[in-house]
N, C-alpha and C. Protein backbone atom coordinates (compact mmCIF):
# COMPACT_ATOMS: atom_id res chain seq x y z
N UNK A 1 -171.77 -71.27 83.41
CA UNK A 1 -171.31 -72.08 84.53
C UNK A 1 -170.38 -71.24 85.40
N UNK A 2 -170.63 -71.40 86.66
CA UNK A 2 -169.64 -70.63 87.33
C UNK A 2 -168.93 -71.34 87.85
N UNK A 3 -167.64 -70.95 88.13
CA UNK A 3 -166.80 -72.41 88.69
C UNK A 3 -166.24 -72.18 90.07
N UNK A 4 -166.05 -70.79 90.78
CA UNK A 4 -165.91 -70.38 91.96
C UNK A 4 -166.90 -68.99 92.00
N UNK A 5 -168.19 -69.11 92.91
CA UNK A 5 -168.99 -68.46 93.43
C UNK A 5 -168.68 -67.77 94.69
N UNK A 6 -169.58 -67.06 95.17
CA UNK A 6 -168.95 -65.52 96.41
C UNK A 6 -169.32 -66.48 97.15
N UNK A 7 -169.86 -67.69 97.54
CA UNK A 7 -169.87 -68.31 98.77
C UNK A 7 -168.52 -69.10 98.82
N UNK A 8 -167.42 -69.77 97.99
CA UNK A 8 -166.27 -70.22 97.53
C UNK A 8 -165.37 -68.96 98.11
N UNK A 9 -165.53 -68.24 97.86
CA UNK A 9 -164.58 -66.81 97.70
C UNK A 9 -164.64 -66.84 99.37
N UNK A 10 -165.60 -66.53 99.68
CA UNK A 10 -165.58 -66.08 100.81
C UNK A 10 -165.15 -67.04 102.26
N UNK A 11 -165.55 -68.84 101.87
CA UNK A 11 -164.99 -69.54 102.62
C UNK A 11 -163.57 -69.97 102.10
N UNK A 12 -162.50 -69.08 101.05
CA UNK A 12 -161.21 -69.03 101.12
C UNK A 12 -160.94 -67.65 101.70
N UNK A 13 -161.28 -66.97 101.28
CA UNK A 13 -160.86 -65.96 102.72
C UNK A 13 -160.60 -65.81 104.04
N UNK A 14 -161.85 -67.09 104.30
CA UNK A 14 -161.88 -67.05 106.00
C UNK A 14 -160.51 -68.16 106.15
N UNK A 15 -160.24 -69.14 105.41
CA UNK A 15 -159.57 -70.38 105.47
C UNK A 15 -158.14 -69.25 105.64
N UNK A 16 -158.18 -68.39 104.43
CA UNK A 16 -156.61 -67.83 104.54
C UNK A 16 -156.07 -66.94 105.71
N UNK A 17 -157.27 -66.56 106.61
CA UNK A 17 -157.01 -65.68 108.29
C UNK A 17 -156.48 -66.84 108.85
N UNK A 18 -156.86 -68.15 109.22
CA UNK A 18 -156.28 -69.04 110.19
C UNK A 18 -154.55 -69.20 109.60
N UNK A 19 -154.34 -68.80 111.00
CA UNK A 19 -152.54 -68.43 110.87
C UNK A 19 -151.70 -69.97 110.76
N UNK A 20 -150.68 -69.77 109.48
CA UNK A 20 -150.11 -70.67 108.82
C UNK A 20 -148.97 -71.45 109.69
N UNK A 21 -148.45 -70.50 110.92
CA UNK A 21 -147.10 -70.90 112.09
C UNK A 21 -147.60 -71.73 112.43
N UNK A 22 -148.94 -72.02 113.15
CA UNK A 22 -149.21 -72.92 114.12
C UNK A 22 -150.37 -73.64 113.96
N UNK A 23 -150.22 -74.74 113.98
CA UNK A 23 -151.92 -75.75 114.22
C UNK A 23 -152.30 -75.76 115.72
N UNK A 24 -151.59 -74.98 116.52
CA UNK A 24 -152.46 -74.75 117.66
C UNK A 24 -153.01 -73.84 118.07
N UNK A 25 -152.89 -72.66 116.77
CA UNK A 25 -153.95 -71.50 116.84
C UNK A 25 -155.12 -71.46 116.17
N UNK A 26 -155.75 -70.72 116.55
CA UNK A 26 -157.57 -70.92 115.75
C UNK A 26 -157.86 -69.83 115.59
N UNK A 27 -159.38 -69.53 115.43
CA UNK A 27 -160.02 -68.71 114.70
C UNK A 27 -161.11 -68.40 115.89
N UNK A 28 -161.66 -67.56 116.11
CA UNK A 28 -162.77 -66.98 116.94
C UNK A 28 -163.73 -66.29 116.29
N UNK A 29 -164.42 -66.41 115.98
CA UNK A 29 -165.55 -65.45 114.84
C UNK A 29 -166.63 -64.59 115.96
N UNK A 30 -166.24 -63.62 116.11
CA UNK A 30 -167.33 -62.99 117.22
C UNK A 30 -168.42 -62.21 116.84
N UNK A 31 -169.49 -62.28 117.58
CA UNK A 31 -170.65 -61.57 117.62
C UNK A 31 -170.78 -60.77 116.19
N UNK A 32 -169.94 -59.62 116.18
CA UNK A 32 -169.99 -58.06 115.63
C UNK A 32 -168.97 -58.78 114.14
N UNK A 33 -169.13 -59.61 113.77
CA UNK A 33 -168.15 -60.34 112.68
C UNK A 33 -169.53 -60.06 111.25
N UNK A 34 -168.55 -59.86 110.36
CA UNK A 34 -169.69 -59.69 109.17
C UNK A 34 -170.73 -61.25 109.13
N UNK A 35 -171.98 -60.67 108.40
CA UNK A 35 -172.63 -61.57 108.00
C UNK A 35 -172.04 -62.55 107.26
N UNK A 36 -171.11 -62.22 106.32
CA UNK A 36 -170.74 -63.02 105.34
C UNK A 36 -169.62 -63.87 106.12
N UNK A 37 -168.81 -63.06 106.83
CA UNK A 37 -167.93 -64.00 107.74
C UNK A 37 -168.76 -65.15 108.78
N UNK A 38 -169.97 -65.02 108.98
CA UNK A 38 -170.52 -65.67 110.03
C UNK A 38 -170.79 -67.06 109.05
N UNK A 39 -171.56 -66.51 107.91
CA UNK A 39 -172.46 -67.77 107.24
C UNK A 39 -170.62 -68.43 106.71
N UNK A 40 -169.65 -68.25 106.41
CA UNK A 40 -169.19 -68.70 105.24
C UNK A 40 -168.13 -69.83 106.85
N UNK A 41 -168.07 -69.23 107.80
CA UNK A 41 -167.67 -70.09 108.76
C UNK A 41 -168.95 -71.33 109.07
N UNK A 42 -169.88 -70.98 109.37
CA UNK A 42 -170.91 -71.51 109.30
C UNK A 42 -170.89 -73.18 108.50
N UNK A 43 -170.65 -72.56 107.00
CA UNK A 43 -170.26 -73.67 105.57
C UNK A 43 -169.17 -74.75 105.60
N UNK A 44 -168.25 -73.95 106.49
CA UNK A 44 -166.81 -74.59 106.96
C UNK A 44 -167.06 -75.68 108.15
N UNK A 45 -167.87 -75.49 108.73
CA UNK A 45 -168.06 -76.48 109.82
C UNK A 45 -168.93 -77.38 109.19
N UNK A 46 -169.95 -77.12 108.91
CA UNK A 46 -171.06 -78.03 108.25
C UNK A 46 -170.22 -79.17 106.87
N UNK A 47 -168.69 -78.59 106.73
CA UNK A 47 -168.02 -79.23 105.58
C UNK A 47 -167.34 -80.27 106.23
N UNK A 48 -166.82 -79.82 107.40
CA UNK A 48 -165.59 -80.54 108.49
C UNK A 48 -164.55 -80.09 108.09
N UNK A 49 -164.15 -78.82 108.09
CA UNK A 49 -163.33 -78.30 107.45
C UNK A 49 -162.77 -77.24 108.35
N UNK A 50 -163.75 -77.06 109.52
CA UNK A 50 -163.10 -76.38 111.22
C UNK A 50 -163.78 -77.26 112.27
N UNK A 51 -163.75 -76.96 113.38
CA UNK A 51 -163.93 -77.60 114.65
C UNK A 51 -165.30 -76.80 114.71
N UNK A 52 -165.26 -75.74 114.84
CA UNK A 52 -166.60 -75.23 115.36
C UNK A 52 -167.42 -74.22 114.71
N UNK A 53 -168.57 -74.49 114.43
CA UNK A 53 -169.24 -73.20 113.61
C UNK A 53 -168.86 -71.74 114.08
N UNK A 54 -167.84 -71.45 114.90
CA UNK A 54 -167.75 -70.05 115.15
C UNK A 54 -166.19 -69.86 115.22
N UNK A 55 -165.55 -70.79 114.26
CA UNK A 55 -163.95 -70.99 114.17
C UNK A 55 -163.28 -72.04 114.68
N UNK A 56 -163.32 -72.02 115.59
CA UNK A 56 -162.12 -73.14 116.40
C UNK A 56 -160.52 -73.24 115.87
N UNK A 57 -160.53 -74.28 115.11
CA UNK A 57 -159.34 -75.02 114.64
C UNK A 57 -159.47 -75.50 113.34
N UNK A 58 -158.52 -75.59 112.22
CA UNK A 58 -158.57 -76.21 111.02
C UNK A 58 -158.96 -77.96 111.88
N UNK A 59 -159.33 -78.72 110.78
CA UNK A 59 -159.25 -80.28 111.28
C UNK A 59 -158.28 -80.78 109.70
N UNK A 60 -158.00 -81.77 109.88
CA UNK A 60 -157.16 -82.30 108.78
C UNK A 60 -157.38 -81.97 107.58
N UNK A 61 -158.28 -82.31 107.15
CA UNK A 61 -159.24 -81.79 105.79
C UNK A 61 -158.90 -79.71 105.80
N UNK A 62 -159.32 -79.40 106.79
CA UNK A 62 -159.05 -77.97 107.05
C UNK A 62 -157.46 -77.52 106.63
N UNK A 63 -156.61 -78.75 107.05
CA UNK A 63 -155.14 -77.91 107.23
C UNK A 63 -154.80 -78.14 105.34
N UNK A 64 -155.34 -78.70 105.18
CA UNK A 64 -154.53 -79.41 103.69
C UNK A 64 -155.14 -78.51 102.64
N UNK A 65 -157.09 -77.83 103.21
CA UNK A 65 -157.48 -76.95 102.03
C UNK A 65 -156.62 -75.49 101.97
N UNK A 66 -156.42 -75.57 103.63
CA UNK A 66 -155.83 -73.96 103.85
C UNK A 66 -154.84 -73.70 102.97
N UNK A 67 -153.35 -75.28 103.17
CA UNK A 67 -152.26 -74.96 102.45
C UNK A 67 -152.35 -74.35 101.12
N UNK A 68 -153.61 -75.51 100.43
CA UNK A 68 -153.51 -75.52 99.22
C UNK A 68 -154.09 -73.96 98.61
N UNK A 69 -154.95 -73.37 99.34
CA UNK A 69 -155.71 -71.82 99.37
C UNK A 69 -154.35 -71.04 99.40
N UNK A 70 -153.23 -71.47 100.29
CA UNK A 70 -152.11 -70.24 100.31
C UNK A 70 -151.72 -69.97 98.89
N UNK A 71 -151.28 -71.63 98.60
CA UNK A 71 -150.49 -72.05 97.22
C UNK A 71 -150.77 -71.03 96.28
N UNK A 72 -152.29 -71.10 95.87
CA UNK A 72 -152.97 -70.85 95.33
C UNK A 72 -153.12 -68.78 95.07
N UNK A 73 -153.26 -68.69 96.43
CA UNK A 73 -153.14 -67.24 96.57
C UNK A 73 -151.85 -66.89 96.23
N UNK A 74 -150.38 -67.40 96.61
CA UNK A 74 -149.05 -67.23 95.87
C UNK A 74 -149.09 -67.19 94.81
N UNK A 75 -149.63 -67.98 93.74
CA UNK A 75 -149.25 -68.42 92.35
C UNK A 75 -149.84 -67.12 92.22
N UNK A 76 -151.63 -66.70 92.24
CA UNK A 76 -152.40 -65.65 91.67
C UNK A 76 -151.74 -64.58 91.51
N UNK A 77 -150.87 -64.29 93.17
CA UNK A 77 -150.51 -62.76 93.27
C UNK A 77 -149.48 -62.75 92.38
N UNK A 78 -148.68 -63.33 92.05
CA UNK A 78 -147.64 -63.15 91.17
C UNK A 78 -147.63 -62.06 90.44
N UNK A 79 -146.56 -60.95 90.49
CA UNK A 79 -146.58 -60.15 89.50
C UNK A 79 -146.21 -60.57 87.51
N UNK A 80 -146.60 -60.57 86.83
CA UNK A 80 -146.06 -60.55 85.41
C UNK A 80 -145.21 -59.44 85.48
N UNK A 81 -144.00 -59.75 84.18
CA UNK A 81 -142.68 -58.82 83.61
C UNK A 81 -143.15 -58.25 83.08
């Protein structure tokens, strides 16, 4: 069983670029953007989880997975003593 797959991985990656200061900044995914960045934005819209298949804006659902993706990325990085 896998419990987080490279399509998971990769739509927290994109979630963790949209900048944490402001909900009135977004995301632009352009042309020359990896494949994997294209489809995994792609996943994010089709979820309701951005405004637009090519970035836009977190939407509510968006702002609350992002936080929880930071959280998440904090706890991981943690160094051990």
């Amino acid at each position: 069983m896998v419990l987080v797959d490279q399509n998971m991985v990769d739509e927290l990656n994109l979630l963790l670029r949209f900048p944490a200061s402001s909900l009135m900044q977004g995301l632009k995914i352009h042309n020359d953007a990896s494949q994997t960045v294209v489809h995994a934005a792609g996943r994010l819209y089709a979820k309701g989880i951005i405004t637009q298949p090519d970035g836009g804006y977190l939407t509510d659902l968006g702002i609350d997975l992002a936080e929880h993706a930071r959280t998440l990325q904090v706890a991981l990085s943690m160094k051990l003593n």
